[in-house]
N, C-alpha and C. Protein backbone atom coordinates (compact mmCIF):
# COMPACT_ATOMS: atom_id res chain seq x y z
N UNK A 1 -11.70 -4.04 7.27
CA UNK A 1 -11.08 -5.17 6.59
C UNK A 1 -9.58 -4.93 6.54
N UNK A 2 -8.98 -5.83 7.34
CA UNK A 2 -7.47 -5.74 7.42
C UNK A 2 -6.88 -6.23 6.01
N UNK A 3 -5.36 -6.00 5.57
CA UNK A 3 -4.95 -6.91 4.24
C UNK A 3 -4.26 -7.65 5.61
N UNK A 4 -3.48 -7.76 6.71
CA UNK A 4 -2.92 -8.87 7.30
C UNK A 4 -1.42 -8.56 7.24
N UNK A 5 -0.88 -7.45 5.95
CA UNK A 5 0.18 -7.16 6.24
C UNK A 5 0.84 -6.33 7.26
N UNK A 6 2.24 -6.37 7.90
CA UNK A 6 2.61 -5.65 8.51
C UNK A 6 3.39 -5.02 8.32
N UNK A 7 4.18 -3.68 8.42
CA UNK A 7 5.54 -3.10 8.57
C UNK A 7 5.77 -2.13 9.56
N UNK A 8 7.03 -1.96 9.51
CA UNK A 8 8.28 -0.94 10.85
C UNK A 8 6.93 -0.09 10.73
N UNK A 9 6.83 0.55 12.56
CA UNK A 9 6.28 1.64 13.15
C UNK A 9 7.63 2.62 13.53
N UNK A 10 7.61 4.07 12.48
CA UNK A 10 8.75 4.61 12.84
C UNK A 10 8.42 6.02 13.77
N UNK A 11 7.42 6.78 13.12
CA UNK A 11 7.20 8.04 12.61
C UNK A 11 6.86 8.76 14.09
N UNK A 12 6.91 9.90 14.73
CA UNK A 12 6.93 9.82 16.03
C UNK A 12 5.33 10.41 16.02
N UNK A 13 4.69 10.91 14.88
CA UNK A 13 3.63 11.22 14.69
C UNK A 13 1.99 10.08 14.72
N UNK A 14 3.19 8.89 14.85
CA UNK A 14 2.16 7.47 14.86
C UNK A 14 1.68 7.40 16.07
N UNK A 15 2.96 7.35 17.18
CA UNK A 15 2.27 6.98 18.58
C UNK A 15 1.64 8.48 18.94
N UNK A 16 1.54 9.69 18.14
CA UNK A 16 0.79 10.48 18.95
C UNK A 16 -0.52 10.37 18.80
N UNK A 17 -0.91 10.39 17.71
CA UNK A 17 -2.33 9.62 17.01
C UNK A 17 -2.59 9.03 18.01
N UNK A 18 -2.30 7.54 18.10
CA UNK A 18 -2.61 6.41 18.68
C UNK A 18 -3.01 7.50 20.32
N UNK A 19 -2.61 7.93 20.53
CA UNK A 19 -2.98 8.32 22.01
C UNK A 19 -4.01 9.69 22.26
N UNK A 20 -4.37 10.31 21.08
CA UNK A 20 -5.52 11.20 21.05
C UNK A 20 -6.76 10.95 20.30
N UNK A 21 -6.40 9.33 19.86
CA UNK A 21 -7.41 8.96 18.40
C UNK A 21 -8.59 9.47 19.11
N UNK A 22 -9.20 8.76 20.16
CA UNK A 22 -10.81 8.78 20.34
C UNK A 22 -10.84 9.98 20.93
N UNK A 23 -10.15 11.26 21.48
CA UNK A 23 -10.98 12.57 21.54
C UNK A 23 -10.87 13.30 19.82
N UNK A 24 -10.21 13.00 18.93
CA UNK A 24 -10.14 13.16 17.50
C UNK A 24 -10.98 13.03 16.63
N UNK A 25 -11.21 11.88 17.10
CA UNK A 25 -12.84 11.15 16.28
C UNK A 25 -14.02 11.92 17.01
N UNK A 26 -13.93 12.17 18.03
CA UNK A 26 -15.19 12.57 18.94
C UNK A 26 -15.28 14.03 17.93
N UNK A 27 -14.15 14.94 18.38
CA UNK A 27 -14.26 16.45 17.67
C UNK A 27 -14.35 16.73 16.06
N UNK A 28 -14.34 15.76 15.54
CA UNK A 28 -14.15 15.83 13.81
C UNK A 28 -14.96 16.19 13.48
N UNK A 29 -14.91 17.24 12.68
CA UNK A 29 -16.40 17.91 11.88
C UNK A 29 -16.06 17.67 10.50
N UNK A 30 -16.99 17.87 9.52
CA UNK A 30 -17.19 17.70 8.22
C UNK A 30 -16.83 19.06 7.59
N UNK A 31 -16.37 19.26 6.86
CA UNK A 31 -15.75 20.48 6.11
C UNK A 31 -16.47 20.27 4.79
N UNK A 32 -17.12 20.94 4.43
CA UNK A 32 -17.71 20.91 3.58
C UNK A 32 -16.84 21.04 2.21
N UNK A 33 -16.14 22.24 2.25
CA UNK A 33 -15.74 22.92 1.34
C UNK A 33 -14.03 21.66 0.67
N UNK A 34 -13.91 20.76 1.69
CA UNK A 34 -12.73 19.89 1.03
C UNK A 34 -13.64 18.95 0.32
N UNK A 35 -14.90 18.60 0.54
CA UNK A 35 -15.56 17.55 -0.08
C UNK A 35 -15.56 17.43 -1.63
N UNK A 36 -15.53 18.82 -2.25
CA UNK A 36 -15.66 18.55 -3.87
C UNK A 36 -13.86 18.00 -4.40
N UNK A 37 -12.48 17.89 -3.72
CA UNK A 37 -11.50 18.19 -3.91
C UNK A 37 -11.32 16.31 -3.78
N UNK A 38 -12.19 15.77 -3.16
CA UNK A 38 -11.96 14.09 -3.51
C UNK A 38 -13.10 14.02 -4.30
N UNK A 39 -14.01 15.22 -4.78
CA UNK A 39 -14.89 14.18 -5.50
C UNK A 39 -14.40 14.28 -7.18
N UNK A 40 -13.63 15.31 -7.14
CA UNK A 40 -12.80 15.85 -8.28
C UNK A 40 -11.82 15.16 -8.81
N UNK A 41 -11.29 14.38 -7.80
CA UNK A 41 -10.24 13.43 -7.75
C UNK A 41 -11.19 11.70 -8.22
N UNK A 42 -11.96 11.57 -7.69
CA UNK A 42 -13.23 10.57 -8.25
C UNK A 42 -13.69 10.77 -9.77
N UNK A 43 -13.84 11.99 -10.00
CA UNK A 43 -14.30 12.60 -11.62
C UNK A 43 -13.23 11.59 -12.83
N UNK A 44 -11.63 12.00 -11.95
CA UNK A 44 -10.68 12.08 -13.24
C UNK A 44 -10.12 10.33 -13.27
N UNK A 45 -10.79 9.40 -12.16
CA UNK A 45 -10.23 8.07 -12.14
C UNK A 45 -11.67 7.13 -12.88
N UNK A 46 -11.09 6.19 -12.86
CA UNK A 46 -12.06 5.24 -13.49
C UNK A 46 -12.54 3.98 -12.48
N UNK A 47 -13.93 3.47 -12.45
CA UNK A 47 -14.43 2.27 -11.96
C UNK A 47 -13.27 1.43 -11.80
N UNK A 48 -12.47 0.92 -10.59
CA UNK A 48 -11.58 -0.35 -10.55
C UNK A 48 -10.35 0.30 -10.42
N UNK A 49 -9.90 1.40 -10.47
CA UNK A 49 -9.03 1.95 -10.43
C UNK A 49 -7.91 2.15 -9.08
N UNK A 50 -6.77 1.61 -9.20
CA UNK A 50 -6.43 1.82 -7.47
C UNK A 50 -5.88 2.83 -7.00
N UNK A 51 -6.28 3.16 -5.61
CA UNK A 51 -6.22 4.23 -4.55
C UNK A 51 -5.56 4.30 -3.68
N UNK A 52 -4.43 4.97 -3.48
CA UNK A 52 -3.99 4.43 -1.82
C UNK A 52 -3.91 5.78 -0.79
N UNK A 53 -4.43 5.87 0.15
CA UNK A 53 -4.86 6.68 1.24
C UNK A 53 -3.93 6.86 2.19
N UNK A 54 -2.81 7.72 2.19
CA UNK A 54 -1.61 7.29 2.71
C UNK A 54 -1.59 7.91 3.98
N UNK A 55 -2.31 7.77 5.08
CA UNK A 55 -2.06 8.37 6.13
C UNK A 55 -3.68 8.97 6.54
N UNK A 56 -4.32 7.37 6.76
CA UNK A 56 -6.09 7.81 6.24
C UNK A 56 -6.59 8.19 7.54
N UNK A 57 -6.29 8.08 8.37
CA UNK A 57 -6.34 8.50 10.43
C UNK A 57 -7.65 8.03 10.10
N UNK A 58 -8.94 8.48 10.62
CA UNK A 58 -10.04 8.13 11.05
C UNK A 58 -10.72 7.95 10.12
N UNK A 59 -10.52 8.76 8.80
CA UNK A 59 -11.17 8.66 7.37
C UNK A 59 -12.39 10.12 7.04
N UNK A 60 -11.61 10.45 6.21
CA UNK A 60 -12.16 11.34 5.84
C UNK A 60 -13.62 11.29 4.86
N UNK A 61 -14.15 12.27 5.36
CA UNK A 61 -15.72 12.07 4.87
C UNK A 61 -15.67 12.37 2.94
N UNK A 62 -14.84 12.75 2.90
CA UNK A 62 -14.57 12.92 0.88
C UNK A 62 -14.32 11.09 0.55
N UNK A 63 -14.17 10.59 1.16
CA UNK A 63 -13.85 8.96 1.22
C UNK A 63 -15.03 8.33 0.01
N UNK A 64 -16.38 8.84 0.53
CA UNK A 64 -17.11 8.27 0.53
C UNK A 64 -17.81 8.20 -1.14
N UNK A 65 -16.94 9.61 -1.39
CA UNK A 65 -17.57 10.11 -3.26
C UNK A 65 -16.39 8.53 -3.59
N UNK A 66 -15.09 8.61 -3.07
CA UNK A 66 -14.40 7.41 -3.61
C UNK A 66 -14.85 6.20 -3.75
N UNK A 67 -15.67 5.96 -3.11
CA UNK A 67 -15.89 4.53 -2.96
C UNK A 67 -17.93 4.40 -3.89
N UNK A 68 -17.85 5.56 -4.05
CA UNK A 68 -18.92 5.28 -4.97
C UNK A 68 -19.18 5.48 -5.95
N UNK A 69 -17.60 5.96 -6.18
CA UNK A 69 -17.08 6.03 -7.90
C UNK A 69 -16.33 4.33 -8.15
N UNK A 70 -16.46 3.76 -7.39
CA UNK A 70 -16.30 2.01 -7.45
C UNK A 70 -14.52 1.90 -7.52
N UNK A 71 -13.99 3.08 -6.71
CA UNK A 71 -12.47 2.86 -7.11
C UNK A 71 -12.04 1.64 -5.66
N UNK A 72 -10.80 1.08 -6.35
CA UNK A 72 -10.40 0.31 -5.40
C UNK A 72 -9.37 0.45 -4.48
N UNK A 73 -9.67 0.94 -3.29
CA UNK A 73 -9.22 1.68 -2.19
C UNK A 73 -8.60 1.11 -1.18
N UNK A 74 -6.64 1.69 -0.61
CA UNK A 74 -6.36 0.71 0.35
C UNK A 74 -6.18 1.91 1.37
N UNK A 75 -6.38 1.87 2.73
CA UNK A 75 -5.90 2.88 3.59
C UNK A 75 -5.06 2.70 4.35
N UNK A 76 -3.69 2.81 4.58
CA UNK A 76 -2.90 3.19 5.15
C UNK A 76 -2.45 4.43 6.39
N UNK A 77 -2.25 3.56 7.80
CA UNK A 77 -1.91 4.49 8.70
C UNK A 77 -1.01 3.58 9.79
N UNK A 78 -0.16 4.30 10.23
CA UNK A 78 0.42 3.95 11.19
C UNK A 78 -0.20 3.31 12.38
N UNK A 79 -0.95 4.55 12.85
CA UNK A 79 -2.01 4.30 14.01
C UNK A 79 -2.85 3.64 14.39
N UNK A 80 -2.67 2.03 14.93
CA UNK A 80 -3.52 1.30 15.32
C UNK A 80 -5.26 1.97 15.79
N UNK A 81 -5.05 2.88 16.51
CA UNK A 81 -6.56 3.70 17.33
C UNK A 81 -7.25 4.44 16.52
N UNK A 82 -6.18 4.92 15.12
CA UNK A 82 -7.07 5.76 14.24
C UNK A 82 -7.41 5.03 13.16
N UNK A 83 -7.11 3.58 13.18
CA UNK A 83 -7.46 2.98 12.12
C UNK A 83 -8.54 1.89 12.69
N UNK A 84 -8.53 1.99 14.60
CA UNK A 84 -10.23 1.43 14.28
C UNK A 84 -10.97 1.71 14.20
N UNK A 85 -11.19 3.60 14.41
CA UNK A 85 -12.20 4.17 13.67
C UNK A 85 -12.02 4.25 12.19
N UNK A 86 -11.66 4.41 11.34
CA UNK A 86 -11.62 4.27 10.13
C UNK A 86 -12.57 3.15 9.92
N UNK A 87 -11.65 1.88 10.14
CA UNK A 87 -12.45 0.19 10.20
C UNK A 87 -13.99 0.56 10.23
N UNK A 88 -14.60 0.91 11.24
CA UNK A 88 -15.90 1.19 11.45
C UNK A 88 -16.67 1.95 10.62
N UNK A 89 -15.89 3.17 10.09
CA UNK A 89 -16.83 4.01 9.42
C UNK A 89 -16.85 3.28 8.05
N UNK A 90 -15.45 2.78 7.30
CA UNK A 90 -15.23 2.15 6.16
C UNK A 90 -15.04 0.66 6.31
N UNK A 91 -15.97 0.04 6.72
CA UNK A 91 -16.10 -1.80 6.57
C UNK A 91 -15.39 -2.38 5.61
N UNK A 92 -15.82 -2.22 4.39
CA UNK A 92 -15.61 -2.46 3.26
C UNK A 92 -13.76 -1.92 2.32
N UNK A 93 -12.86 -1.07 3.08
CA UNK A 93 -12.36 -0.78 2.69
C UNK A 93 -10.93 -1.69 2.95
N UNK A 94 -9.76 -2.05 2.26
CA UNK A 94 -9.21 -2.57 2.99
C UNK A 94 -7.55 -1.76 3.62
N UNK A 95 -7.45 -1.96 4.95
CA UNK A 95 -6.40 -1.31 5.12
C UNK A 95 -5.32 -1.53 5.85
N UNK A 96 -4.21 -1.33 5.52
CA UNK A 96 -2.82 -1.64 6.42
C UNK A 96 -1.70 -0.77 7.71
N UNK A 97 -1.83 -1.44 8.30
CA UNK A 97 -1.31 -0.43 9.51
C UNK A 97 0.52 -0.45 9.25
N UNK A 98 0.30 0.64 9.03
CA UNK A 98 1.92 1.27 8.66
C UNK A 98 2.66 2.60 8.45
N UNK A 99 3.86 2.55 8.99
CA UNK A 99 4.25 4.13 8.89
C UNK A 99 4.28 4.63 7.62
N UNK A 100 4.15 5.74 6.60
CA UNK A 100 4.40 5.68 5.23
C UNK A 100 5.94 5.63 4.73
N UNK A 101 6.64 6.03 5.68
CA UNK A 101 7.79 6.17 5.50
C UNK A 101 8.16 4.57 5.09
N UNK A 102 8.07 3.18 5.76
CA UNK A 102 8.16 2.08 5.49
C UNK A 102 7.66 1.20 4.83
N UNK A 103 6.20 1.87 4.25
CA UNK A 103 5.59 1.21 3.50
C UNK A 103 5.99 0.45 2.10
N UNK A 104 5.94 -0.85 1.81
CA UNK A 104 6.54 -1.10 0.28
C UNK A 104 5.23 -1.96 -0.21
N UNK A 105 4.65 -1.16 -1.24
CA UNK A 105 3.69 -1.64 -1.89
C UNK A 105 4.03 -2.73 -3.15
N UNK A 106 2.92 -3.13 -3.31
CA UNK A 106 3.42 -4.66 -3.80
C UNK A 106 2.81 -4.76 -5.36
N UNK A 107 2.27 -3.24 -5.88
CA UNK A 107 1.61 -2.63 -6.99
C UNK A 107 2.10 -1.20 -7.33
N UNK A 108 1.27 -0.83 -8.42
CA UNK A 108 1.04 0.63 -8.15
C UNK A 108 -0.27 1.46 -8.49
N UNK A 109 -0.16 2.36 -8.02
CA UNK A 109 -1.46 2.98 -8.18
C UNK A 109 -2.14 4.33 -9.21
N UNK A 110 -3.43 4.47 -9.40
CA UNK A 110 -3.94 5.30 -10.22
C UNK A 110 -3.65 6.49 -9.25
N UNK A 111 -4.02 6.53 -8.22
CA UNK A 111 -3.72 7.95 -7.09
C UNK A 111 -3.42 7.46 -5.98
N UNK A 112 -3.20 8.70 -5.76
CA UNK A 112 -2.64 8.72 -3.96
C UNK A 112 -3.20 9.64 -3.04
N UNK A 113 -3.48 9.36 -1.80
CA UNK A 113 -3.99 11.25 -1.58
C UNK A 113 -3.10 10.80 0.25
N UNK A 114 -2.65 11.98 0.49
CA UNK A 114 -2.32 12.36 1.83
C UNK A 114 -2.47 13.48 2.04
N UNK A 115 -3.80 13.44 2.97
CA UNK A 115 -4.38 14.47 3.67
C UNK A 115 -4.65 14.82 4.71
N UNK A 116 -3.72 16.03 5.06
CA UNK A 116 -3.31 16.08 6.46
C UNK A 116 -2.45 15.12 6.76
N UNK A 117 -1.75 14.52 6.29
CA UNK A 117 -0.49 13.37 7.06
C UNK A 117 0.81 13.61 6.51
N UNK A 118 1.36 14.20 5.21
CA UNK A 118 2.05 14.81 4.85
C UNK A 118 2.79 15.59 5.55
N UNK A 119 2.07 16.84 5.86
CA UNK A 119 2.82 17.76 6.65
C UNK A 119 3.68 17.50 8.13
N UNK A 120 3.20 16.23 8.76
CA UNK A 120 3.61 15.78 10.00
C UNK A 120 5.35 15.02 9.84
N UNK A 121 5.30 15.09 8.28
CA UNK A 121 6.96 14.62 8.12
C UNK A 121 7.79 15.95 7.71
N UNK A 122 9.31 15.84 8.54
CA UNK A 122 10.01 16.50 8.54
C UNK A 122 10.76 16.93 6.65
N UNK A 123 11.41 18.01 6.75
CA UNK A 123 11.64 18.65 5.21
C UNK A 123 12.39 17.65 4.78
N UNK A 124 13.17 17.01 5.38
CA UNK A 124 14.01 15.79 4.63
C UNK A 124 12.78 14.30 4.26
N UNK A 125 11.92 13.95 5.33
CA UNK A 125 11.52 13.05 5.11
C UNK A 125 10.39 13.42 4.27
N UNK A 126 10.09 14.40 3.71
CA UNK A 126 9.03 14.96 2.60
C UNK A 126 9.76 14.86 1.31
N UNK A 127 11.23 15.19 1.02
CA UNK A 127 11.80 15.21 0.01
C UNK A 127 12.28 13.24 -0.41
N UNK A 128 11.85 12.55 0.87
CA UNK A 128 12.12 11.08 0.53
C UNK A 128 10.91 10.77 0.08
N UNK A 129 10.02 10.96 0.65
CA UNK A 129 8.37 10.37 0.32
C UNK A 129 7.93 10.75 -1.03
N UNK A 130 8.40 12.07 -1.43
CA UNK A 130 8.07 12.61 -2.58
C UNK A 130 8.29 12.09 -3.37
N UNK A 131 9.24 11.41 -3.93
CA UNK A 131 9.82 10.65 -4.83
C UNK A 131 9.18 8.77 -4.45
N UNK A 132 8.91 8.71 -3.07
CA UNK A 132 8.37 7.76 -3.08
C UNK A 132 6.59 7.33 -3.66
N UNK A 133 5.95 8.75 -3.19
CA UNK A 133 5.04 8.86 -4.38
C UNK A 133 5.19 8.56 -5.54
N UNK A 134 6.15 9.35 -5.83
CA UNK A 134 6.46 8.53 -7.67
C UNK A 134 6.80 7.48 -8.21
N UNK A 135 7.22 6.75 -7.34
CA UNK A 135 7.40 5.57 -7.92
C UNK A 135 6.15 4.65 -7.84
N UNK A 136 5.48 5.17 -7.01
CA UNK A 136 3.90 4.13 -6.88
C UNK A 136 3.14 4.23 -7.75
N UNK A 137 3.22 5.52 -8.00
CA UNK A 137 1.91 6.05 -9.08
C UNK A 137 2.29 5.29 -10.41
N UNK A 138 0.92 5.00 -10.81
CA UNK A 138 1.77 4.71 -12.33
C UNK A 138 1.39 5.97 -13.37
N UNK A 139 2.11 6.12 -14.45
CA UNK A 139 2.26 6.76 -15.40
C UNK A 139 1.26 7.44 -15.78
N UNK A 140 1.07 9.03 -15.31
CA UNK A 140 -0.88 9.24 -15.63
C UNK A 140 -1.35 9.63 -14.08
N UNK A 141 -0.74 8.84 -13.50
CA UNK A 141 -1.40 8.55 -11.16
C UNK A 141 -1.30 10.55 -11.18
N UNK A 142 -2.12 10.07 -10.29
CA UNK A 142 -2.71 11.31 -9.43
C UNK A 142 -2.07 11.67 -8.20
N UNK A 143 -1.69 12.76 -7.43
CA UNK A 143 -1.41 13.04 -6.08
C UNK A 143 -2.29 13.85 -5.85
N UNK A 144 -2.73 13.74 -4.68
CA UNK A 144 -3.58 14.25 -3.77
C UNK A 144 -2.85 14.98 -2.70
N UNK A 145 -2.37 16.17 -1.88
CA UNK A 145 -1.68 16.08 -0.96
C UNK A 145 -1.92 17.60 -0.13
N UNK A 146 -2.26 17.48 0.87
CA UNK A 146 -1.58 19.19 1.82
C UNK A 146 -1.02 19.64 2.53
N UNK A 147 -0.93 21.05 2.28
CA UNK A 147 0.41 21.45 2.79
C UNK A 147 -0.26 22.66 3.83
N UNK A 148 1.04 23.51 4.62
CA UNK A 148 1.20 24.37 5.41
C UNK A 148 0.91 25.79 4.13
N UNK A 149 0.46 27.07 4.36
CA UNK A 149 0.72 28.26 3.86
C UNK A 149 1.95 28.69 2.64
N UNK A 150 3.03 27.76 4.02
CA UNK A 150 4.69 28.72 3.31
C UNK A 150 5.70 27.64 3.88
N UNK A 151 6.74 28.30 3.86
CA UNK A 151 8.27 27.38 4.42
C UNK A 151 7.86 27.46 5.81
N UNK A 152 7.94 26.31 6.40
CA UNK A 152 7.64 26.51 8.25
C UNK A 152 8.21 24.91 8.67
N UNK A 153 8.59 24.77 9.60
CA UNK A 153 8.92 24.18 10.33
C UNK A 153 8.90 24.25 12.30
N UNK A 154 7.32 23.78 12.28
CA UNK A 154 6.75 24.06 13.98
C UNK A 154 6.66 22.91 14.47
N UNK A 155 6.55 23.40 16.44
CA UNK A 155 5.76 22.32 17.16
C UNK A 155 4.48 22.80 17.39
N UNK A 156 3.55 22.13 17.92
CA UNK A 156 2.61 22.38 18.55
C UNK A 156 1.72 21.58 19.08
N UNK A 157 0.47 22.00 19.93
CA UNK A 157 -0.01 20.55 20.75
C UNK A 157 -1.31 20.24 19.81
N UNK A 158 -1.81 19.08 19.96
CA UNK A 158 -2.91 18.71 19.94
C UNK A 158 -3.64 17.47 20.86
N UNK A 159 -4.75 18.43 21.36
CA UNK A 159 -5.28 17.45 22.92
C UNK A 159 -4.16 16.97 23.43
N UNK A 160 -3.79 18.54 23.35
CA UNK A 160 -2.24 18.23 24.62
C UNK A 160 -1.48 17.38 24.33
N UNK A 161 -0.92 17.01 23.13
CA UNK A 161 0.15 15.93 22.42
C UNK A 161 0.60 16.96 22.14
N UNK A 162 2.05 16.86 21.88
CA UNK A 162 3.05 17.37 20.94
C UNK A 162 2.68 16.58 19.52
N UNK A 163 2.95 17.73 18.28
CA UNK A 163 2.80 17.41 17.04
C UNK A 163 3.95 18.32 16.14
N UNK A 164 4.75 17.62 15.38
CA UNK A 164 5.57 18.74 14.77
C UNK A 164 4.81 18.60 13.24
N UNK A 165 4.75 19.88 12.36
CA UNK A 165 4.42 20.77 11.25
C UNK A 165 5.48 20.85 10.16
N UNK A 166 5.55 20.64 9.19
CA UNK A 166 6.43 21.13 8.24
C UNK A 166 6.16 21.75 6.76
N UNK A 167 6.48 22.44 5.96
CA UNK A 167 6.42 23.11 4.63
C UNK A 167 6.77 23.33 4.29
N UNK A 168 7.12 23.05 2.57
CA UNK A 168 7.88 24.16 2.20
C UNK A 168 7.09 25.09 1.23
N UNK A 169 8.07 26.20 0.70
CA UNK A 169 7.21 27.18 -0.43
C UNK A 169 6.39 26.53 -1.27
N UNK A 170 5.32 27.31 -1.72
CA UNK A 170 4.97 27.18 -3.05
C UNK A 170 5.97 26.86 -4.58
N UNK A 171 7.17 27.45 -4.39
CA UNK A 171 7.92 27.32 -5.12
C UNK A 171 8.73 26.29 -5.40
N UNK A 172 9.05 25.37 -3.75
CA UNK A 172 9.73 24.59 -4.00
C UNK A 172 9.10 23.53 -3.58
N UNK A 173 7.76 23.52 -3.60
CA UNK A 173 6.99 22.06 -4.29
C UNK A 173 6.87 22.12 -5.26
N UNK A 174 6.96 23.20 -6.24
CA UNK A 174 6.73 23.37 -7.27
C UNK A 174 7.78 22.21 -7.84
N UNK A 175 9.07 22.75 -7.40
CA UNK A 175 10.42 22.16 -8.11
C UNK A 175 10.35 20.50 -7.39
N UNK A 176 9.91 20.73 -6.04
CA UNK A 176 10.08 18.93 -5.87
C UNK A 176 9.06 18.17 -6.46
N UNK A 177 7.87 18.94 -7.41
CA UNK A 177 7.15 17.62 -7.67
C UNK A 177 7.98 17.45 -8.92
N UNK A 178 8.46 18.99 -9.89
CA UNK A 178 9.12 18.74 -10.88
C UNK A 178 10.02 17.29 -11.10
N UNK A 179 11.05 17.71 -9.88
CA UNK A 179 12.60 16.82 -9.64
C UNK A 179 12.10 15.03 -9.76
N UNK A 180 10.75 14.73 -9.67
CA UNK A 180 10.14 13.88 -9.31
C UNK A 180 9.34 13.25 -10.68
N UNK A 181 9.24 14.06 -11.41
CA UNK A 181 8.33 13.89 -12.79
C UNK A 181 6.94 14.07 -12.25
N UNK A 182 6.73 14.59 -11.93
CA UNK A 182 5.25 14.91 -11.60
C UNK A 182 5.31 16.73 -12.17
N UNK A 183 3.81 16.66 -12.26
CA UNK A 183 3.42 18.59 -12.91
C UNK A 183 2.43 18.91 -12.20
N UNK A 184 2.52 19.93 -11.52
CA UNK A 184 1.31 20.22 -10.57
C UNK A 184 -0.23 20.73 -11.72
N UNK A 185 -1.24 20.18 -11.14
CA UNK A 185 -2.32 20.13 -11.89
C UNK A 185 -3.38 21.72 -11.10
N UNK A 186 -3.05 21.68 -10.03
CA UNK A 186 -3.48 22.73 -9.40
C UNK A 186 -3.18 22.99 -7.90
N UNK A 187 -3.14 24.31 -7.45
CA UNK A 187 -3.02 23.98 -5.65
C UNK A 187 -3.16 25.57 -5.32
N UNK A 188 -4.34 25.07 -4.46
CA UNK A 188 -4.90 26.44 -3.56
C UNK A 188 -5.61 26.29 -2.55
N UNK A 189 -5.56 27.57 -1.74
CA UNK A 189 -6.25 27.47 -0.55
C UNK A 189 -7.58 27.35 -0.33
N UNK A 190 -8.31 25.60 0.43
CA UNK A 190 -9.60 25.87 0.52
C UNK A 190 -10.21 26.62 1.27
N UNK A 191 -10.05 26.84 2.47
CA UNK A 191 -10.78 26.91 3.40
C UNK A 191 -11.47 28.41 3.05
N UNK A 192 -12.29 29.11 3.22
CA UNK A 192 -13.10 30.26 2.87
C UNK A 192 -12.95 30.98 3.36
N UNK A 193 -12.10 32.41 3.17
CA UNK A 193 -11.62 33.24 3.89
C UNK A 193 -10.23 33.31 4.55
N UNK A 194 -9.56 32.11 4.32
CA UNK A 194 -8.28 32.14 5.38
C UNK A 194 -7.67 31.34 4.18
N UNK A 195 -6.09 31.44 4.62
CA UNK A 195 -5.07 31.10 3.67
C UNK A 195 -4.02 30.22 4.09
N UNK A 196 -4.34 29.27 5.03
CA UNK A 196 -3.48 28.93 5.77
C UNK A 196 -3.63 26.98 5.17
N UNK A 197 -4.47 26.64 4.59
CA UNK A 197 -4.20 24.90 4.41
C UNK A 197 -4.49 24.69 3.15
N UNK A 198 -3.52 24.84 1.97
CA UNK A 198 -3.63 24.41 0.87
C UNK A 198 -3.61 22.71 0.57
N UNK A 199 -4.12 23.18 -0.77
CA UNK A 199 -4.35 21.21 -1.28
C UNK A 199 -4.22 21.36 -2.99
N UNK A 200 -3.17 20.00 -2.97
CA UNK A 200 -2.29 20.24 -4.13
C UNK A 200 -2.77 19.05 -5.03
N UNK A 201 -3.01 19.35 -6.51
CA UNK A 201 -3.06 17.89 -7.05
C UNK A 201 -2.12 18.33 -8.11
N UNK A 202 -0.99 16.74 -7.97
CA UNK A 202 -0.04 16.91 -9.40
C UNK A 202 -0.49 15.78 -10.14
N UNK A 203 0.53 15.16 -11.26
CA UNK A 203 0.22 14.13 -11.76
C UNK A 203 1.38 13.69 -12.08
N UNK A 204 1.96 12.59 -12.18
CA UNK A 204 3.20 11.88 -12.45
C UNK A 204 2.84 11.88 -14.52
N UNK A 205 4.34 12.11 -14.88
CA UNK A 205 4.14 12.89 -16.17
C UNK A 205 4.73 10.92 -16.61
């Protein structure tokens, strides 16, 4: 379910999507261990509550605790190819094709989550978005978001695309959710055994 709106395609991370979507979708496995981290995020919102999915690529399988906690969910992605798989898996959901960087929402929301789409913006355009989070959320809103290990700034391929990486410390997300009015609620590494893809939830104070 499209909303019909459009905006600017900037992000150079959009057209790479768009050109690996369907071997992406093909290889996607279910991670078990991120699944309780949207359903946790489902726990603390209420029936009717709005959601926005900022960078939802194919759609993540934690989606699904969302939508059966009856919250009202928009998904957002740049990527035309990763948003017609999304379309398919989530019928019912409605969503807008757009870079986040350009996005201007026309509300605001109970949460936000960007997962895995975050990190694909550069340290400056993380310190713009950040604050652009905040202004969406309303008073109470939730962030959802993950990051790299540490401070990094990489390239690297995926299905042979170029993809650039970015992070900063623990410390100084700490201070940019501060600078932002947000308080981090928690953030650690899921994955079991390895330390390398944290997931952060703050809250706009």
């Amino acid at each position: 379910m499209s909303s019909g709106r459009s905006f600017d395609l900037r992000h150079p991370a959009v057209a790479a999507y768009d050109v690996i979507a369907d071997r992406f979708e093909a290889a996607r496995r279910v991670k078990r261990w991120e699944l309780r981290y949207f359903a946790e995020l489902a726990g603390r919102l209420a029936p009717g509550d709005r959601v926005l999915d900022c960078g939802c690529g194919t759609g993540h399988a934690g989606v699904a605790s969302l939508v059966e906690a009856g919250l009202a969910i928009t998904a957002l992605d740049g990527s035309a190819a990763m948003l017609r798989h999304f379309r398919r898996r989530h019928p019912g959901i409605a969503t807008i094709r757009c870079d986040m960087l350009a996005y201007e929402p026309d509300t605001d929301f109970a949460a936000i989550i960007a997962w895995d789409s975050f990190f694909h913006l550069s340290h400056g355009e993380q310190q713009r978005m950040m604050a652009r989070f905040a202004a969406w959320l309303r008073p109470g809103g939730l962030l959802l978001f993950t990051s790299g290990p540490g401070h990094s700034a990489i390239r690297d391929t995926m299905f042979g695309t170029p993809f650039a990486y970015a992070s900063f410390s623990d410390q100084a997300y700490r201070e940019l959710l501060g600078a932002n009015g947000m308080s981090v609620l928690s953030s650690d590494f899921d994955e079991p055994h390895a330390a390398i893809h944290k997931v952060w939830l703050a809250r706009r104070e």
